[in-house]
PDB file of N, CA and C in Angstrom:
ATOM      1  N   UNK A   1       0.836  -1.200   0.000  1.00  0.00           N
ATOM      2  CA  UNK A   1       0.000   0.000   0.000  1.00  0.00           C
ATOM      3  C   UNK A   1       0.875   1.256   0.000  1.00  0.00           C
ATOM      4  N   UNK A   2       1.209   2.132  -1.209  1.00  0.00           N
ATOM      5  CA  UNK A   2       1.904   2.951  -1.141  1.00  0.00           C
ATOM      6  C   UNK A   2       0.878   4.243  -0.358  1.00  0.00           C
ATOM      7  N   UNK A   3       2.253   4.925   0.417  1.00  0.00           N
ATOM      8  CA  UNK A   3       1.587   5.595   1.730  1.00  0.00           C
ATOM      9  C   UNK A   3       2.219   6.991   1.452  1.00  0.00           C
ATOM     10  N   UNK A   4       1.973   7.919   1.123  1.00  0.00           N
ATOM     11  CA  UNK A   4       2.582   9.529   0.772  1.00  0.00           C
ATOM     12  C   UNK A   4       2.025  10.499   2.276  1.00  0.00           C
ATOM     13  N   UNK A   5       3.270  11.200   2.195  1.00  0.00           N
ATOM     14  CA  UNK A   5       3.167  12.345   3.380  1.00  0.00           C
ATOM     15  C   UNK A   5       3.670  13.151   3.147  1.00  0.00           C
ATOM     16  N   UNK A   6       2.790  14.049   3.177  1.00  0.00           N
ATOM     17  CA  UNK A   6       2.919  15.559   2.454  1.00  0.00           C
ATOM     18  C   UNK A   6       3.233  16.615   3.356  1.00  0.00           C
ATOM     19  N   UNK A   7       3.655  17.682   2.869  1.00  0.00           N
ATOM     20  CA  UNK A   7       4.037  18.535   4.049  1.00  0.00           C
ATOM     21  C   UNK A   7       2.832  20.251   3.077  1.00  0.00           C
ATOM     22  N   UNK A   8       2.330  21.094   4.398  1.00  0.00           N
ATOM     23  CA  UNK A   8       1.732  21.724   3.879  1.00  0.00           C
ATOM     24  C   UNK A   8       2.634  22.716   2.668  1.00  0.00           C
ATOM     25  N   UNK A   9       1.474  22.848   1.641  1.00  0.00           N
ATOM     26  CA  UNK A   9       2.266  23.831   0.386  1.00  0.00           C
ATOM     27  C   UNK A   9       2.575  22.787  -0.991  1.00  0.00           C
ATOM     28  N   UNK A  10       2.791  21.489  -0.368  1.00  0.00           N
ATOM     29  CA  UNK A  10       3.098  20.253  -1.193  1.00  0.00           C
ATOM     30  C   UNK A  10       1.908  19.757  -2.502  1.00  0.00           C
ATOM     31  N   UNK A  11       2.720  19.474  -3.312  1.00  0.00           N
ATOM     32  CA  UNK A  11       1.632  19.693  -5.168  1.00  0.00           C
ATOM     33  C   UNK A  11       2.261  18.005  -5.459  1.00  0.00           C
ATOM     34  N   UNK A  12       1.216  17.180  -5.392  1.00  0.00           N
ATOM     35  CA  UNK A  12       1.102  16.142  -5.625  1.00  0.00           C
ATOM     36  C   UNK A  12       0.462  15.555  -7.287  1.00  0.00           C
ATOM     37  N   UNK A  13       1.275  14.825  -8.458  1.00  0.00           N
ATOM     38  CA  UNK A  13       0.534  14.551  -9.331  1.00  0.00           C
ATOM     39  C   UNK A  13       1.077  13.312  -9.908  1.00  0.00           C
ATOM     40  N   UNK A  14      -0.521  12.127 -10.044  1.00  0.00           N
ATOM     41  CA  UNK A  14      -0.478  11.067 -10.159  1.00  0.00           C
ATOM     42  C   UNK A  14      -0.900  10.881 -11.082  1.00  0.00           C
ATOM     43  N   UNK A  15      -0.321   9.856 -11.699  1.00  0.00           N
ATOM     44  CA  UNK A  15      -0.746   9.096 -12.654  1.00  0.00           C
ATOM     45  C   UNK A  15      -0.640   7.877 -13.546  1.00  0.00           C
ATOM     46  N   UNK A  16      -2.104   7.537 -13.162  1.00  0.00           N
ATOM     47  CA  UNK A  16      -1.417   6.165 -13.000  1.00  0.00           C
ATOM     48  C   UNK A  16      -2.787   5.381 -14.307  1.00  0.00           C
ATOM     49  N   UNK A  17      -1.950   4.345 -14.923  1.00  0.00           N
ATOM     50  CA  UNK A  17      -2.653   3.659 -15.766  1.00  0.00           C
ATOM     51  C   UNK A  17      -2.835   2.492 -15.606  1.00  0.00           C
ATOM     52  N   UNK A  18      -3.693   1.939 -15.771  1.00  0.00           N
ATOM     53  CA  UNK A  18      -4.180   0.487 -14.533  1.00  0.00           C
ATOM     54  C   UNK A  18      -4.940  -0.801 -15.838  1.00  0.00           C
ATOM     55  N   UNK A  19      -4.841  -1.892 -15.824  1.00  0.00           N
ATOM     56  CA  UNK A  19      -5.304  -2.793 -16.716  1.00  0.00           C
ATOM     57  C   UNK A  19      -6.157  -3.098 -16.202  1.00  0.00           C
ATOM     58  N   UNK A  20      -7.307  -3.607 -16.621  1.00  0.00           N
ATOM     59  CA  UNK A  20      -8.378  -3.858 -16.129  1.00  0.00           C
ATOM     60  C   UNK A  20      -8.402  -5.244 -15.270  1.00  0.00           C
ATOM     61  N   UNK A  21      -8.980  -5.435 -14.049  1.00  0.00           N
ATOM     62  CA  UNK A  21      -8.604  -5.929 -13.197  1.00  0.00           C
ATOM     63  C   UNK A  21      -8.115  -5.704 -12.000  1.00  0.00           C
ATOM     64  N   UNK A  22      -7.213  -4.504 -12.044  1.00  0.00           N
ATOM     65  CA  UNK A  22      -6.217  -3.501 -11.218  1.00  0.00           C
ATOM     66  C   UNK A  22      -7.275  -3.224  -9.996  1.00  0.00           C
ATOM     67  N   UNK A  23      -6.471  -2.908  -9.283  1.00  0.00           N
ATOM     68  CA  UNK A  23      -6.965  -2.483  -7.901  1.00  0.00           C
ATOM     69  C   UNK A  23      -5.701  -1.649  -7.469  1.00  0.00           C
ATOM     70  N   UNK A  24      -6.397  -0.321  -6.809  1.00  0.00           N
ATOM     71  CA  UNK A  24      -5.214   0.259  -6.311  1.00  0.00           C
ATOM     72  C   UNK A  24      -5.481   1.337  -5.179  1.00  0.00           C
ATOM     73  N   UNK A  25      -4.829   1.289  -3.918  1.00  0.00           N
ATOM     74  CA  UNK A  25      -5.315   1.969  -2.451  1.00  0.00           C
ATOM     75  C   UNK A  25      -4.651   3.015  -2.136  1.00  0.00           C
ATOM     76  N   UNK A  26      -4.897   4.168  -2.402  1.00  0.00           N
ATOM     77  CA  UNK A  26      -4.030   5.298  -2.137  1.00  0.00           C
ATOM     78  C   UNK A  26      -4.154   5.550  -0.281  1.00  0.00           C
ATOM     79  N   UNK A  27      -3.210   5.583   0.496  1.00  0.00           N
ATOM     80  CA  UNK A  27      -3.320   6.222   1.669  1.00  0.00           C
ATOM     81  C   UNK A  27      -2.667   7.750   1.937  1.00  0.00           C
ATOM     82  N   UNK A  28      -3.402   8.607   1.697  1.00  0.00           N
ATOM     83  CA  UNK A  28      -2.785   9.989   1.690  1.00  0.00           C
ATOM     84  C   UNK A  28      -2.845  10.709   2.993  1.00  0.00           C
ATOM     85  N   UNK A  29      -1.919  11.278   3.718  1.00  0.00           N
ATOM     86  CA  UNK A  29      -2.104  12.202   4.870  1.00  0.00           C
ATOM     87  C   UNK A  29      -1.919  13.578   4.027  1.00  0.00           C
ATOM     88  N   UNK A  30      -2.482  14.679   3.723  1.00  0.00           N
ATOM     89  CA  UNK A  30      -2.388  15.540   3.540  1.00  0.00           C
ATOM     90  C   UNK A  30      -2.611  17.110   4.927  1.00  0.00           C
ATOM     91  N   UNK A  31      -1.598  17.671   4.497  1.00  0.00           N
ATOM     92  CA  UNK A  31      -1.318  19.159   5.271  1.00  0.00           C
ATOM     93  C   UNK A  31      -2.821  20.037   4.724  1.00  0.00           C
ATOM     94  N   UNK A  32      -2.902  21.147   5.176  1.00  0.00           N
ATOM     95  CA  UNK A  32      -3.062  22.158   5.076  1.00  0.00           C
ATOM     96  C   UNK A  32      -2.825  22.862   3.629  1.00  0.00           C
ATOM     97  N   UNK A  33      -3.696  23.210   2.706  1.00  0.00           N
ATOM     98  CA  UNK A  33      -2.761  24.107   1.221  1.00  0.00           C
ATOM     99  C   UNK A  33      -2.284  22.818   0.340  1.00  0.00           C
ATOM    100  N   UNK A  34      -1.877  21.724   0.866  1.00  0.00           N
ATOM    101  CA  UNK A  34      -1.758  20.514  -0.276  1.00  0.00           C
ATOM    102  C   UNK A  34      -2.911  20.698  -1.215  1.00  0.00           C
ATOM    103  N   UNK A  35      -2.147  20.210  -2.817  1.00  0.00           N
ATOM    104  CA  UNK A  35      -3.136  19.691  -3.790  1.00  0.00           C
ATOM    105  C   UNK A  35      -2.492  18.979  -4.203  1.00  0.00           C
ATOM    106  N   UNK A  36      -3.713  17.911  -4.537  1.00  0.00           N
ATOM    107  CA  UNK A  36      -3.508  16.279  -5.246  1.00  0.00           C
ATOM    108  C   UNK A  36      -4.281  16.132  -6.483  1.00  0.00           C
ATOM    109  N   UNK A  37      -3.924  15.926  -7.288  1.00  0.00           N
ATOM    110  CA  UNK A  37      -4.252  15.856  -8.666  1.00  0.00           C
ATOM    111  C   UNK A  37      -4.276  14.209  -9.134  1.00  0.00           C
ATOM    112  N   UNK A  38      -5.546  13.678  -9.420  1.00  0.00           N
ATOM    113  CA  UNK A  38      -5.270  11.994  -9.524  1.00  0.00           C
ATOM    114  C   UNK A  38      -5.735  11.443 -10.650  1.00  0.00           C
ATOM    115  N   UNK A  39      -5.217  11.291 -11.801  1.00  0.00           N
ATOM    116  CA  UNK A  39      -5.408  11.139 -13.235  1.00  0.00           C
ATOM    117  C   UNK A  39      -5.262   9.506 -13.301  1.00  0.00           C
ATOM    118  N   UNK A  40      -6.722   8.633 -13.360  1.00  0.00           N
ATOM    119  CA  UNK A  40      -6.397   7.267 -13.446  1.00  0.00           C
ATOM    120  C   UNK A  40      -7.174   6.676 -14.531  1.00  0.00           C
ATOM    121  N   UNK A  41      -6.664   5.979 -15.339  1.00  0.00           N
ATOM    122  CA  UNK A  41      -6.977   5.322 -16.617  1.00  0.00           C
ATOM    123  C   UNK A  41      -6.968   4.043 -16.671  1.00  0.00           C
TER     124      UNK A  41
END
């Protein structure tokens, strides 16, 4: 389970392309002012 920790001010961008079947668990702690951008295909 990939696990990200952000610190406030922090610009997060994902992307991720997945085969069908895929399964996938984001655990995010986000700050304050973080943005996460999550582009999944």
């Amino acid at each position: 389970m990939p696990e990200i920790k952000m610190t406030s001010g922090s610009k997060i961008i994902l992307n991720i392309k997945m085969a069908s079947g895929s399964k996938i668990i984001l655990n995010i702690k986000m700050a304050s002012g973080s943005k996460i951008i999550l582009n999944i295909k």
